[in-house]
N, C-alpha and C. Protein backbone atom coordinates (compact mmCIF):
# COMPACT_ATOMS: atom_id res chain seq x y z
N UNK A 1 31.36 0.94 -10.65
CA UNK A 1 30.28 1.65 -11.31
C UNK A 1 28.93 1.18 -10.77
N UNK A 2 28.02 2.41 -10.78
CA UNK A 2 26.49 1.30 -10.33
C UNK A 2 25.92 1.54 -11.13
N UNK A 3 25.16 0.16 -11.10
CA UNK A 3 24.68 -0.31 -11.96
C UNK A 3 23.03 0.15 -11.83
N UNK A 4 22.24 0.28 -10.73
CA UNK A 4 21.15 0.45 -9.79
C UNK A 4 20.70 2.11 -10.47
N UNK A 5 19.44 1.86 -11.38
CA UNK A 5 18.68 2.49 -11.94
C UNK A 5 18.31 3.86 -11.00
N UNK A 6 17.75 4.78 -11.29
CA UNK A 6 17.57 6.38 -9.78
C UNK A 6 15.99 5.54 -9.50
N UNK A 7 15.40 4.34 -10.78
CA UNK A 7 13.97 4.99 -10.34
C UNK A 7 14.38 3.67 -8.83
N UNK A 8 14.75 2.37 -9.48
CA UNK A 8 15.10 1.45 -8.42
C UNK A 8 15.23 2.11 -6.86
N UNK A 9 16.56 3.26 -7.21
CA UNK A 9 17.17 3.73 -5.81
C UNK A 9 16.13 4.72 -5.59
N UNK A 10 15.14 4.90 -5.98
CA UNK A 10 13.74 5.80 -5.18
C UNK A 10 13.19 4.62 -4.58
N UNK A 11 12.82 3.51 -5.21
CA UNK A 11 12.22 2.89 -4.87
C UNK A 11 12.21 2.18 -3.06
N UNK A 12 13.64 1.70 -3.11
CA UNK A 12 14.74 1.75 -1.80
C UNK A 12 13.81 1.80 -0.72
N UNK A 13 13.92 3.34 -1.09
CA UNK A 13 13.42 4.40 0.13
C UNK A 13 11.87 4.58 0.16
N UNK A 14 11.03 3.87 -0.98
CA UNK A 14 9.85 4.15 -0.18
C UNK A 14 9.47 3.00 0.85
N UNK A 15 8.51 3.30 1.97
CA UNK A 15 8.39 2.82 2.95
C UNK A 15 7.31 1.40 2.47
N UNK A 16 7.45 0.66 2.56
CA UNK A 16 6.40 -0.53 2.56
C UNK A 16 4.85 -0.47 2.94
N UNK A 17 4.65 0.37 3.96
CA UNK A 17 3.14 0.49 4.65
C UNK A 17 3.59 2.00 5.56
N UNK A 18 2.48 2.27 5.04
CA UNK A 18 1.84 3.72 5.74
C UNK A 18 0.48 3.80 5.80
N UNK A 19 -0.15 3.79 7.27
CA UNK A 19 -1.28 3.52 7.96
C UNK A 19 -1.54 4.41 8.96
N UNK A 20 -2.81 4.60 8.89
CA UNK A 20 -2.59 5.34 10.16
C UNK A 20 -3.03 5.14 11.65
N UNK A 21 -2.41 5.70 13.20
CA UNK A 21 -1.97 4.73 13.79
C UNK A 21 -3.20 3.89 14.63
N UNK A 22 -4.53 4.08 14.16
CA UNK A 22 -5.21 3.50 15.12
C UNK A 22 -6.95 3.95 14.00
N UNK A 23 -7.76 2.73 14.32
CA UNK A 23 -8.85 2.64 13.83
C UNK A 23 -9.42 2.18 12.54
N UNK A 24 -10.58 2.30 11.94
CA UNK A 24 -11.61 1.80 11.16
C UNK A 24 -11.45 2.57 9.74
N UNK A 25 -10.20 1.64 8.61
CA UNK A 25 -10.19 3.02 7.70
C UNK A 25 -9.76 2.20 5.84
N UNK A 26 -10.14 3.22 4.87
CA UNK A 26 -9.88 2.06 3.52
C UNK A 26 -8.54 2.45 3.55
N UNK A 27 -8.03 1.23 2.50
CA UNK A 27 -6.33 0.90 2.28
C UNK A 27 -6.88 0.74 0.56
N UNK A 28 -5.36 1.08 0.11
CA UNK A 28 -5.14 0.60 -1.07
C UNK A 28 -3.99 -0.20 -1.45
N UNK A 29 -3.38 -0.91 -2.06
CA UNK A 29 -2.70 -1.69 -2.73
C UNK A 29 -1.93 -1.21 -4.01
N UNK A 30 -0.92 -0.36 -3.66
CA UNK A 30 -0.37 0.04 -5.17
C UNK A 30 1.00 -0.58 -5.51
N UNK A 31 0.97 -0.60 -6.57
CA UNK A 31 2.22 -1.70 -6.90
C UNK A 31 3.01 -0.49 -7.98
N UNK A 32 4.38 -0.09 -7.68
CA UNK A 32 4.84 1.20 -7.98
C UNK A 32 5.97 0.37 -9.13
N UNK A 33 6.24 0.69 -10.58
CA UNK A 33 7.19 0.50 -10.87
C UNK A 33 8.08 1.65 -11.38
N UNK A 34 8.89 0.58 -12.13
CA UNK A 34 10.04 2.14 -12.98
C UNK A 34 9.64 2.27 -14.51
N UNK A 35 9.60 3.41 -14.47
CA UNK A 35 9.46 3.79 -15.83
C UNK A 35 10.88 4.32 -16.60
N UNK A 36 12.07 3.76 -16.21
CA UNK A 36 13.14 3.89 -16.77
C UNK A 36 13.61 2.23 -17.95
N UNK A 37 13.69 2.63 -19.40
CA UNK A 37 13.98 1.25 -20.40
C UNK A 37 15.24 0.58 -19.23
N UNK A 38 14.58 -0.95 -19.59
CA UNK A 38 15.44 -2.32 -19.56
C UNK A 38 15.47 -1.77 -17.72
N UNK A 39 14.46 -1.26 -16.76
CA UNK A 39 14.24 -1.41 -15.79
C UNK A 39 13.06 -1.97 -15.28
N UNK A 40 12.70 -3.57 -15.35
CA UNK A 40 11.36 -4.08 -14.54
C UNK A 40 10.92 -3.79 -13.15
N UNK A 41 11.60 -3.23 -12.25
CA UNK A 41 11.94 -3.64 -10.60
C UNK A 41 10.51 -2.79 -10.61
N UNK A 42 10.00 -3.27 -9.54
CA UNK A 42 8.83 -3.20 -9.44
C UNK A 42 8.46 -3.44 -7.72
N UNK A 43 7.43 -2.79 -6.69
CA UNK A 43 7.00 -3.21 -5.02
C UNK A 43 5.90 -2.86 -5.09
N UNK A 44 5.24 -3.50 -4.22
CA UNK A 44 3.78 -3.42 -4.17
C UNK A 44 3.95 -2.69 -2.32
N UNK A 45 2.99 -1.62 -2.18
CA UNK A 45 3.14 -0.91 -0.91
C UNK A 45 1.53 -0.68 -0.27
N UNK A 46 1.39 -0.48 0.57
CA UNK A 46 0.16 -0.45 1.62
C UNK A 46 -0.13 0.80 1.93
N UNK A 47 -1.39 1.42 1.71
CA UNK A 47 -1.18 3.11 2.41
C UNK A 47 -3.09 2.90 3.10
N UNK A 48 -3.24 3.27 3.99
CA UNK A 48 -4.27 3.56 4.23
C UNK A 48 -4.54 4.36 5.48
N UNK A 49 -5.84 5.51 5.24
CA UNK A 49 -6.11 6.58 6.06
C UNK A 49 -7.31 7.02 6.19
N UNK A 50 -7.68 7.51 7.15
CA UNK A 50 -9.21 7.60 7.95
C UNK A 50 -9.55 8.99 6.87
N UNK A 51 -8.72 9.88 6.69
CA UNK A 51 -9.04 11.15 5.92
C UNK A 51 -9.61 10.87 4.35
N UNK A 52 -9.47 9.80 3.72
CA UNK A 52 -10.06 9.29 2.70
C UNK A 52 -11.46 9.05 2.45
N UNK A 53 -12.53 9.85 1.79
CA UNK A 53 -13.18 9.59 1.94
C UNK A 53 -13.91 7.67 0.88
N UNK A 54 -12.81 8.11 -0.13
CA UNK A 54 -12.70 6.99 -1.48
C UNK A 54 -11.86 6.60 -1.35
N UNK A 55 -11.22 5.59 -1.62
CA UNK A 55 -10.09 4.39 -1.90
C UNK A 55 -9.20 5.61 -2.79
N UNK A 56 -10.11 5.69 -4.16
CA UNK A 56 -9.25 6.55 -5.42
C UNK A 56 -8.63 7.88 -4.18
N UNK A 57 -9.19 8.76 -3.37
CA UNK A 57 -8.36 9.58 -2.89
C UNK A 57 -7.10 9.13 -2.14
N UNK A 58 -7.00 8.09 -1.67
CA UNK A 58 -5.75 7.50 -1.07
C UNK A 58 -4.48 7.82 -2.55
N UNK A 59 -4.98 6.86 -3.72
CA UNK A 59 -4.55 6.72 -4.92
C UNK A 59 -3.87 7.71 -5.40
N UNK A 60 -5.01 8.74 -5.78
CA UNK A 60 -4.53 9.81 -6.18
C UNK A 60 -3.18 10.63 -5.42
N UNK A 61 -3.65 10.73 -4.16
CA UNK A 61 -2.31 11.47 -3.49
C UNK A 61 -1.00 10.93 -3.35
N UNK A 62 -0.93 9.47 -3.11
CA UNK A 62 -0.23 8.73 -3.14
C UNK A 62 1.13 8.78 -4.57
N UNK A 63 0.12 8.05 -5.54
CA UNK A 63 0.64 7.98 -6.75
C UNK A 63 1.22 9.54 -7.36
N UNK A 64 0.62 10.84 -7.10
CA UNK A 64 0.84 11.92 -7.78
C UNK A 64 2.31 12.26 -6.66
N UNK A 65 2.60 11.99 -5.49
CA UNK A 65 3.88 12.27 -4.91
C UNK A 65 4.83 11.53 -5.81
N UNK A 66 4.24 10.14 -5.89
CA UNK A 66 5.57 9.02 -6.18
C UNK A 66 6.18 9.30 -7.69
N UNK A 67 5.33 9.92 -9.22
CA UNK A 67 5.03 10.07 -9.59
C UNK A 67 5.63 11.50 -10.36
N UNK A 68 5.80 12.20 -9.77
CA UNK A 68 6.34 13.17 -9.91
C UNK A 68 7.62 13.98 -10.37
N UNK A 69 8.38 12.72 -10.03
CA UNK A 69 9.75 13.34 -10.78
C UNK A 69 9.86 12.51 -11.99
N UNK A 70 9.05 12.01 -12.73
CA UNK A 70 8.97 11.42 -13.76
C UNK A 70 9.89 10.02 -13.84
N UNK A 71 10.17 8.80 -12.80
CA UNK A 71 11.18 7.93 -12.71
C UNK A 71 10.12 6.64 -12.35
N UNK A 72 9.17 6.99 -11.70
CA UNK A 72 8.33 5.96 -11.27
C UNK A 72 7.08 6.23 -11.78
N UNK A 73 6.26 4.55 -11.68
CA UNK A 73 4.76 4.85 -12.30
C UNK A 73 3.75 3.79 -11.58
N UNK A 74 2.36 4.38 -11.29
CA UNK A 74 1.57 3.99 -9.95
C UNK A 74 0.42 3.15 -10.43
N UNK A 75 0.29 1.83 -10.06
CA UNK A 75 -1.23 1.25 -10.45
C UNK A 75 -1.90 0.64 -9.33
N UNK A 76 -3.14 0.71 -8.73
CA UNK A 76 -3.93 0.70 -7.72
C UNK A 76 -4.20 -0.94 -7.98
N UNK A 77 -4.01 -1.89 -7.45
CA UNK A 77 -3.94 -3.11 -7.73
C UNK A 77 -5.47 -4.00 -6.64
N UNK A 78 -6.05 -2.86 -6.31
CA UNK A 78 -7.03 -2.97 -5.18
C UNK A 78 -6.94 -2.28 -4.16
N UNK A 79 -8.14 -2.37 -3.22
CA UNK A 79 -8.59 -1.76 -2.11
C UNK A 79 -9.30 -2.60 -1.12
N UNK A 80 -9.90 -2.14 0.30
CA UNK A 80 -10.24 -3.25 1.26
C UNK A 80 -10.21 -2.06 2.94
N UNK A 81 -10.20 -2.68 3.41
CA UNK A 81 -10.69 -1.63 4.36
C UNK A 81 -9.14 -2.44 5.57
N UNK A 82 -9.05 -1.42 7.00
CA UNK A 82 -8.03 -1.64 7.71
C UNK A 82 -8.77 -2.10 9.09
N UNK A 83 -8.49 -2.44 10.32
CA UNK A 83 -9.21 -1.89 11.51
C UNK A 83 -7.69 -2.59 12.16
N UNK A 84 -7.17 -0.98 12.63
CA UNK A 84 -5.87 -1.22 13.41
C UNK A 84 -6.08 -0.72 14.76
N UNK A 85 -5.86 -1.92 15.80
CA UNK A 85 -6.11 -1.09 17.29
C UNK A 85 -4.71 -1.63 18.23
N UNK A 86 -4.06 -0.31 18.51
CA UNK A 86 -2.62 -0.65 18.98
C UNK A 86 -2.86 -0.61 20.08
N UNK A 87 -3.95 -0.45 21.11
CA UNK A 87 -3.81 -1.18 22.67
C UNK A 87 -4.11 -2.29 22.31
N UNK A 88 -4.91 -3.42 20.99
CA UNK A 88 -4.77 -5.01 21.60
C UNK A 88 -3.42 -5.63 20.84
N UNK A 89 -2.90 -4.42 19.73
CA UNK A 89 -1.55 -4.90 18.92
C UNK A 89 -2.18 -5.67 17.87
N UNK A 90 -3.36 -5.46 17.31
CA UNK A 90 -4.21 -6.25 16.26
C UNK A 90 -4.46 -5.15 15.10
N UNK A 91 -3.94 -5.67 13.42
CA UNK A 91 -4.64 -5.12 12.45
C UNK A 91 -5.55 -6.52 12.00
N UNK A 92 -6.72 -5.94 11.45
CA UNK A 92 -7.72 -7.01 10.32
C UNK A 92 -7.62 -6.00 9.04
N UNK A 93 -7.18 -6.79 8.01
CA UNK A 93 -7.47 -6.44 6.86
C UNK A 93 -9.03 -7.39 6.15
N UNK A 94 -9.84 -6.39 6.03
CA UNK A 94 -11.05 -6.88 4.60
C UNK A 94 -11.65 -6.25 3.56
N UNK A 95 -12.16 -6.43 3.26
CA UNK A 95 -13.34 -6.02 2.58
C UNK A 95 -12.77 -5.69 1.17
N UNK A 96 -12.95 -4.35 0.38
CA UNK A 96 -12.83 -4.52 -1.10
C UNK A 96 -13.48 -2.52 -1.42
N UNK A 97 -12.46 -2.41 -2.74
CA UNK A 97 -12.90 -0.78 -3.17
C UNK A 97 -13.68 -1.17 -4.27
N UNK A 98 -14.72 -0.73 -4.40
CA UNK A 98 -16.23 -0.20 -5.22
C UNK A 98 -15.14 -0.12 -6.77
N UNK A 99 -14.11 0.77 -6.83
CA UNK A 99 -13.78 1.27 -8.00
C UNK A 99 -12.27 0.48 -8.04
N UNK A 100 -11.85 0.11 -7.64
CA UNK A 100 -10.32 -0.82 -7.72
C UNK A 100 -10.55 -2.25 -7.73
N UNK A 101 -11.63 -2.91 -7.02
CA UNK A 101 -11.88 -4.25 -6.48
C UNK A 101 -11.14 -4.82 -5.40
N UNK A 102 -11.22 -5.71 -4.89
CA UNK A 102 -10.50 -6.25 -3.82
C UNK A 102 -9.26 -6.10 -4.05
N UNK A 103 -8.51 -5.89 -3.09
CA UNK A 103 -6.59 -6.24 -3.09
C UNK A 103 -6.90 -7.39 -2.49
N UNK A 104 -5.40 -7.85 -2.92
CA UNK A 104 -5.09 -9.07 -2.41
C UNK A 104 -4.32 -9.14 -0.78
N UNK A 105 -5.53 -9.39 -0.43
CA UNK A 105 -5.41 -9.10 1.21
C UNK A 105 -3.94 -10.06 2.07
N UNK A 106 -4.39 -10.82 1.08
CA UNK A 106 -2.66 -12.04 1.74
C UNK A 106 -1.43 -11.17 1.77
N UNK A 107 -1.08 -10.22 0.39
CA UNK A 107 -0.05 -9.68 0.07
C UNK A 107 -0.28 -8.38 1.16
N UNK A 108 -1.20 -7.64 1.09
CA UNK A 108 -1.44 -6.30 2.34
C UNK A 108 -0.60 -7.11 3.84
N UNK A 109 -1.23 -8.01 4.00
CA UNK A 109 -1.15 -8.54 5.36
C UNK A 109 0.09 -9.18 6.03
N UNK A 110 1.04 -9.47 4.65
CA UNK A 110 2.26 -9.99 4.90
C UNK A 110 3.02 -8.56 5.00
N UNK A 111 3.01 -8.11 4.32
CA UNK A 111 4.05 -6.55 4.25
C UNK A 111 3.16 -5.69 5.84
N UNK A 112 2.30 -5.36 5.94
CA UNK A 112 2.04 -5.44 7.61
C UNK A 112 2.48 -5.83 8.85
N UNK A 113 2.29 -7.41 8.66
CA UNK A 113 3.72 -8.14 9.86
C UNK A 113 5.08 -7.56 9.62
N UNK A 114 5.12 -7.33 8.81
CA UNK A 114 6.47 -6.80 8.22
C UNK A 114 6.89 -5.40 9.28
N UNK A 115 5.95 -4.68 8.96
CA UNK A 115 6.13 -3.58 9.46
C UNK A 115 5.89 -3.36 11.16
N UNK A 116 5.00 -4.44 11.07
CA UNK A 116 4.39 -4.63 12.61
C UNK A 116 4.84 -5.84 13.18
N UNK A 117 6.03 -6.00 13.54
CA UNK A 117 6.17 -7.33 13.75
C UNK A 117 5.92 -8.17 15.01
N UNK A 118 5.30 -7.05 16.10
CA UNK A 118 4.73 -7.50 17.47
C UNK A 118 3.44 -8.01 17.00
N UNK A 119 2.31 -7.41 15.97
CA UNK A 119 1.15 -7.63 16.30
C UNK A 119 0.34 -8.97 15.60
N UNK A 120 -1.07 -9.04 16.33
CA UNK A 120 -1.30 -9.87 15.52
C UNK A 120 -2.13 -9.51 13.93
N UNK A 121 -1.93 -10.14 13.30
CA UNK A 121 -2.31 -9.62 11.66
C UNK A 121 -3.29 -10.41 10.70
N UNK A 122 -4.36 -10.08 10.91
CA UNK A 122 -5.25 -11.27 10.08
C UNK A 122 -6.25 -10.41 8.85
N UNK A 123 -6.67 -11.08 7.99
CA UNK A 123 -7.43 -10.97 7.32
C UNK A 123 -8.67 -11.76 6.61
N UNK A 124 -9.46 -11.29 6.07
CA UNK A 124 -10.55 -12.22 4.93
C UNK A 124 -11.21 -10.71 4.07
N UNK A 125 -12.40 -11.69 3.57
CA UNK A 125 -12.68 -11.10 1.92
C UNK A 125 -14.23 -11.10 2.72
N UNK A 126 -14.49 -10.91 3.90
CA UNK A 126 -15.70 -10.94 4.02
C UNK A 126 -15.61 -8.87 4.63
N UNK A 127 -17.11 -8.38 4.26
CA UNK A 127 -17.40 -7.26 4.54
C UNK A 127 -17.16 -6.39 3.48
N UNK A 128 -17.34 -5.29 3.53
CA UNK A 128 -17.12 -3.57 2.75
C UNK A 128 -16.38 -3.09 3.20
């Protein structure tokens, strides 16, 4: 029998970081759980895109996909800006959203290597 909740097994399958593939752009920090009783499971995921003009528009689109079949539920845990350049194989995570506050750039930056595991991956709390 399984035991493994639908919102858990959505969860599975969402991707850790989605970025986009090159340049100067805000990120957010959402930490997705289940909204199914006696289910805690819970991931924190990375999305960031140049088409954003606000942090909250990342949010919004984000969260209203995940969101949707009524199994999962979305909280913006911060924001910070990206600068990904895949000819030197370098992301910097910094800075901080006006309306979310800083993410916690350590946690962005580890799930990054993650995803990027050639490049180099740094961050700080300095800049916008």
């Amino acid at each position: 029998m399984c035991t493994q909740t639908r919102a858990a097994a959505l969860m599975a399958n969402i991707p850790r970081v989605d970025i986009d593939p090159s340049g100067v752009f805000k990120y957010v920090l959402i930490r997705v759980h289940s909204k199914e009783e006696g289910d805690d499971s819970e991931i924190d995921i990375v999305r960031g895109y140049a088409w954003a003009e606000y942090h909250a528009d990342i949010y919004d689109k984000v969260s209203e996909e995940l969101e949707k079949g009524g199994h999962l539920d979305c909280e913006c845990i911060g924001g910070g800006r990206i600068n990904h350049d895949p000819q030197a194989k370098k992301i910097h995570v910094y800075g901080y959203s006006i309306g979310f506050g800083r993410a916690n750039h350590a946690v962005a930056t580890e799930k990054l290597k993650a995803q990027y595991p050639d490049y180099e991956v740094t961050w700080d709390n300095e800049g916008y």
